[in-house]
Every structure is written in structure tokens, then in C-alpha cells.
Protein backbone atom coordinates (compact mmCIF):
# COMPACT_ATOMS: atom_id res chain seq x y z
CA UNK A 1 0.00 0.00 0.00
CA UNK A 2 1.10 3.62 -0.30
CA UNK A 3 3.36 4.93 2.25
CA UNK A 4 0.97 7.95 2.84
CA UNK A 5 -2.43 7.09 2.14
CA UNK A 6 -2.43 3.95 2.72
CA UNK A 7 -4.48 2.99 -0.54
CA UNK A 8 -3.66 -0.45 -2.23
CA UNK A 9 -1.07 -0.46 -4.71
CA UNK A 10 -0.67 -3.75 -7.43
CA UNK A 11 2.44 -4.54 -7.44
CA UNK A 12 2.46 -7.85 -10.11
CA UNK A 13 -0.48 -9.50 -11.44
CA UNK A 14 -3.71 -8.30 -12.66
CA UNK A 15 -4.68 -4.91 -11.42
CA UNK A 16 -8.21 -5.05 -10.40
CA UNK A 17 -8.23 -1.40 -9.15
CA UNK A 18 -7.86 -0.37 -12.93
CA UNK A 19 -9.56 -3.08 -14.62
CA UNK A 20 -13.01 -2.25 -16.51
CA UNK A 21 -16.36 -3.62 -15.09
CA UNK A 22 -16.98 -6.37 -17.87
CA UNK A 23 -13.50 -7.50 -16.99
CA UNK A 24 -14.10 -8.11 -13.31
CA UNK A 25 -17.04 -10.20 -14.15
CA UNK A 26 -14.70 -12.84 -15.64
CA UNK A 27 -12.45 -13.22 -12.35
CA UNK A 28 -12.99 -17.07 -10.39
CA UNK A 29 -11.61 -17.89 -7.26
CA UNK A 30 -8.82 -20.72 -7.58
CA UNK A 31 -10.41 -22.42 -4.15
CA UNK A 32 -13.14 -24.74 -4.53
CA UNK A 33 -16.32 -22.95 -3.40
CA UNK A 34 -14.25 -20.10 -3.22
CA UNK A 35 -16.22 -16.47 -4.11
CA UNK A 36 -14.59 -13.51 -5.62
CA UNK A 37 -16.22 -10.60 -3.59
CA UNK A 38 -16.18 -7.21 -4.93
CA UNK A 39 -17.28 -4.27 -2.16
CA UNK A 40 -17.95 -0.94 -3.86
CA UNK A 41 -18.27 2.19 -1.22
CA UNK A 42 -19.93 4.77 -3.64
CA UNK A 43 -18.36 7.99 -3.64
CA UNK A 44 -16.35 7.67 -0.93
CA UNK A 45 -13.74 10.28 -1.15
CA UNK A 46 -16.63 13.16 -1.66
CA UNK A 47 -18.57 11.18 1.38
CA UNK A 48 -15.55 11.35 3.55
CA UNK A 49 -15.38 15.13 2.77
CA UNK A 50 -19.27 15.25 3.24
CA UNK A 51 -18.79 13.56 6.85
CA UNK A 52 -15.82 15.97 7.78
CA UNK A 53 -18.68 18.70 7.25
CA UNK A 54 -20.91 17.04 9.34
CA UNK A 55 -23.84 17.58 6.39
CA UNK A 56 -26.43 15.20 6.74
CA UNK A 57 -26.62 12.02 4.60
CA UNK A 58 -26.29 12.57 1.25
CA UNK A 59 -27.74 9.75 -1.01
CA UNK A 60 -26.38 10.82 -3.79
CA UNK A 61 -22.93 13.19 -4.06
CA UNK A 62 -22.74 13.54 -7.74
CA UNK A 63 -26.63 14.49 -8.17
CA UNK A 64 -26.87 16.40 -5.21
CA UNK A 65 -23.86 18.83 -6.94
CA UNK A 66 -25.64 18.85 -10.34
CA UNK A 67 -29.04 19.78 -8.19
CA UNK A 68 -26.99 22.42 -6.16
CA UNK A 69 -25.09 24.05 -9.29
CA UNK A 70 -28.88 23.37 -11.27
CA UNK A 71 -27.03 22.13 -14.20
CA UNK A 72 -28.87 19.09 -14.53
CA UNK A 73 -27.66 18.99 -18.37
CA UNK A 74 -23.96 17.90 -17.62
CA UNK A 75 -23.74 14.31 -17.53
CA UNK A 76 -22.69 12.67 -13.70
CA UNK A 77 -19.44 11.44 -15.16
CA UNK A 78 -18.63 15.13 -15.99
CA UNK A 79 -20.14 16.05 -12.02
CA UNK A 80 -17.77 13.31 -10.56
CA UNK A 81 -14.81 14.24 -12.24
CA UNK A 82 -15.07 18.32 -12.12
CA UNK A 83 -15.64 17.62 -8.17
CA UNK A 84 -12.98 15.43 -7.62
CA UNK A 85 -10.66 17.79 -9.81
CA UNK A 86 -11.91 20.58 -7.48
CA UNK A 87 -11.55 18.82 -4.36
CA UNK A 88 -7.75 17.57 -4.95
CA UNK A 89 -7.03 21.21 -6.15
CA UNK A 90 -7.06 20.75 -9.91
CA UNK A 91 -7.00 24.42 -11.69
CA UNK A 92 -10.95 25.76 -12.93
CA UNK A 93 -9.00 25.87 -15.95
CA UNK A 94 -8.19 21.90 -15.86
CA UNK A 95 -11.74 21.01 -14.69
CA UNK A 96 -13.42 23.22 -16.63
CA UNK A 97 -11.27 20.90 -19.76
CA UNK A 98 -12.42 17.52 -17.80
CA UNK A 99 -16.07 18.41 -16.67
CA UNK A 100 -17.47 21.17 -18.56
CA UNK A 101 -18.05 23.04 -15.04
CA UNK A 102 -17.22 26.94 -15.38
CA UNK A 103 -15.63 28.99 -12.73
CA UNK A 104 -18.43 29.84 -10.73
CA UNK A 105 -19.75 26.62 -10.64
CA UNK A 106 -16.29 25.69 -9.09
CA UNK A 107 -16.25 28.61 -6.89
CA UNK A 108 -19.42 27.26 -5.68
CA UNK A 109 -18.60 23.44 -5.31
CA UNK A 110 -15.21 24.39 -3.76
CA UNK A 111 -17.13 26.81 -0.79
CA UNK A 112 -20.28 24.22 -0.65
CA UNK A 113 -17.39 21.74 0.42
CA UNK A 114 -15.28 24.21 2.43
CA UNK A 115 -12.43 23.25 0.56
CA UNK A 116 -10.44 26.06 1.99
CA UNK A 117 -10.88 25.91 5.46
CA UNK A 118 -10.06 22.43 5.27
CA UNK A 119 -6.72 23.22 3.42
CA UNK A 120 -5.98 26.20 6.41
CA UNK A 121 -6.83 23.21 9.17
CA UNK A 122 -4.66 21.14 8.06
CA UNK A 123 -1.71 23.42 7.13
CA UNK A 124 -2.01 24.69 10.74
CA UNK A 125 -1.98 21.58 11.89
CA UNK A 126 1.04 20.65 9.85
CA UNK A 127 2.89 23.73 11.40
CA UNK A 128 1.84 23.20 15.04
CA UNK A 129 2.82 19.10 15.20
CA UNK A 130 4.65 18.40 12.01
CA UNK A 131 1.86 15.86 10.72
CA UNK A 132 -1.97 15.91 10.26
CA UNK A 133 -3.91 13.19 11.52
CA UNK A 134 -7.08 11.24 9.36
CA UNK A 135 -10.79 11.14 10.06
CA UNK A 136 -9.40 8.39 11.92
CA UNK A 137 -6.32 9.29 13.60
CA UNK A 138 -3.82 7.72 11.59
CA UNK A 139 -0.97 10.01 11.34
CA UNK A 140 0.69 11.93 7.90
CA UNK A 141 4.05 13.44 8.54
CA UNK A 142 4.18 14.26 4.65
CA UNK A 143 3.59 18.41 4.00
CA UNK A 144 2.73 18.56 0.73
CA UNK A 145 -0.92 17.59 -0.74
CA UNK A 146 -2.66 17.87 2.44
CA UNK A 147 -6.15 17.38 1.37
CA UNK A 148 -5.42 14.73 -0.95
CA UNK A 149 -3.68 12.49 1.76
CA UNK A 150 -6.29 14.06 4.29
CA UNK A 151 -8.97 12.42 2.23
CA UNK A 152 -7.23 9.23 0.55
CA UNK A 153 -5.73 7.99 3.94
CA UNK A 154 -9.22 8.53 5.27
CA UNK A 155 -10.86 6.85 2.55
CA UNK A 156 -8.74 4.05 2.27
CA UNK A 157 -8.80 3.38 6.35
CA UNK A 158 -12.60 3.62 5.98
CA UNK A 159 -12.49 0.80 3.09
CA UNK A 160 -10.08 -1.75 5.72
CA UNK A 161 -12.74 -1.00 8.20
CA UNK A 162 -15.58 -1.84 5.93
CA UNK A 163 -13.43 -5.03 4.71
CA UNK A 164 -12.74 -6.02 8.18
CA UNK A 165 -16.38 -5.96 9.45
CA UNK A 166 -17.74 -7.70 6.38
């Protein structure tokens, strides 16, 4: 796994994490009786920022942005990769290329998630100890990318959590 965020990383073999839907389908277990079992946590990233916010359940993250920025005409690919551009601190330029999204629609998405205050948090907290800590206390003593690491190391802990219950 990654030093910082602690999300997977294939080393050799087949790389399930970047292999397309129809492909997955094929995949058998080698055990007899074995199952393959494939756990998808929708939208986590955007849900860990949503839970960091404390807003209330959100069923949907991608159509909830599309009803909050009322453009209801850009497809929810377009929504999920313009927000996830905005939250990991893409350029409006480069998400405006990806998603389609002008400026003021990421003005809005990136003060709807408080995307700055999270970034001052975390660089004071950076200064003041010389690490941040995840959603779920799991120490970062890397400086740069803060939200990204924030929210991936927080992601992927959630994920090993989920995993480990199921």
C-alpha cells in the first residue's frame, strides 16, 4: 500500500483497481467454493469530505452537486470528475477541460465543500505538530498535498474497516 495514504497499490499480477467492469465479471476464485467478492463504497472520497462537514446524509454526491449548481444537463461522469478535480485542487481551468463546469460553478462546489478551510486546518496543523492526523487518527508526517492524503488515507482506512467488518 502507499506509504501515505495507505491505498492499495498492485504490485504484479492483474490490477483489479484499474480493470473495466466487464472485466471483473470474468475473475474465479482458484479455491473450490471459493467467491470472488467485490465491495464498492460509492463515492467515498466526496462522502468522507461530506462527513468531515458534518452535512447530513447525502444519497447521492454527484446528483446532489448537479441539483446544487442546477445544471442538470452535464452528464454525472462530468459532475464526478469536475468535483474530484476541485476537491484535490485541480486548476478551474483543468476542470473546466475535464467536466465542462465553469468557474463559478467551481467557486461554488469548492465553498459548498469548504475546501479552503479544510486546506488552512490542516496546514495549521502541519505547522503546530509536524503531521496531520485522518478522520481516523492515523498520522501523515508528509507536508505537501494535504487534502489529498487528508482524504485518501481517510478513505482508504474507511475501506479496511468496511473489509474487516464484512
Amino acid at each position: 500500500s502507499s506509504t501515505i495514504t495507505g491505498r492499495s497499490t498492485i504490485k504484479k499480477g492483474i490490477n483489479y483497481l484499474t480493470m473495466k467492469k466487464e472485466d471483473r465479471k470474468n475473475i474465479k476464485s482458484q479455491f473450490k467454493g471459493g467467491k470472488i467478492i467485490e465491495m464498492d463504497i460509492v463515492s467515498l472520497e466526496p462522502r468522507i469530505l461530506c462527513k468531515f462537514n458534518e452535512f447530513e446524509f447525502i444519497e447521492d454526491v454527484y446528483t446532489h452537486v448537479s441539483d446544487l449548481l442546477n445544471v442538470n444537463n452535464i452528464y454525472r461522469k462530468k459532475i464526478k470528475l469536475g468535483l474530484l478535480a476541485i476537491i484535490y485542487g485541480a486548476s478551474y481551468n483543468t476542470v473546466k477541460k475535464l467536466s465542462g463546469l465553469n468557474s463559478k460553478e467551481c467557486q461554488k462546489i469548492k465553498e459548498y465543500f469548504k475546501i479552503d478551510e479544510l486546506k488552512n486546518i490542516l496546514k495549521k496543523e502541519i505547522a503546530k505538530k509536524s503531521k496531520i492526523e485522518n478522520m481516523y487518527g492515523r498520522p501523515i508526517f508528509n507536508s505537501s498535498a494535504l487534502i489529498n492524503h487528508f482524504i485518501q488515507s481517510s478513505a482508504a482506512d474507511c475501506a479496511q474497516l468496511a473489509f474487516m467488518q464484512y
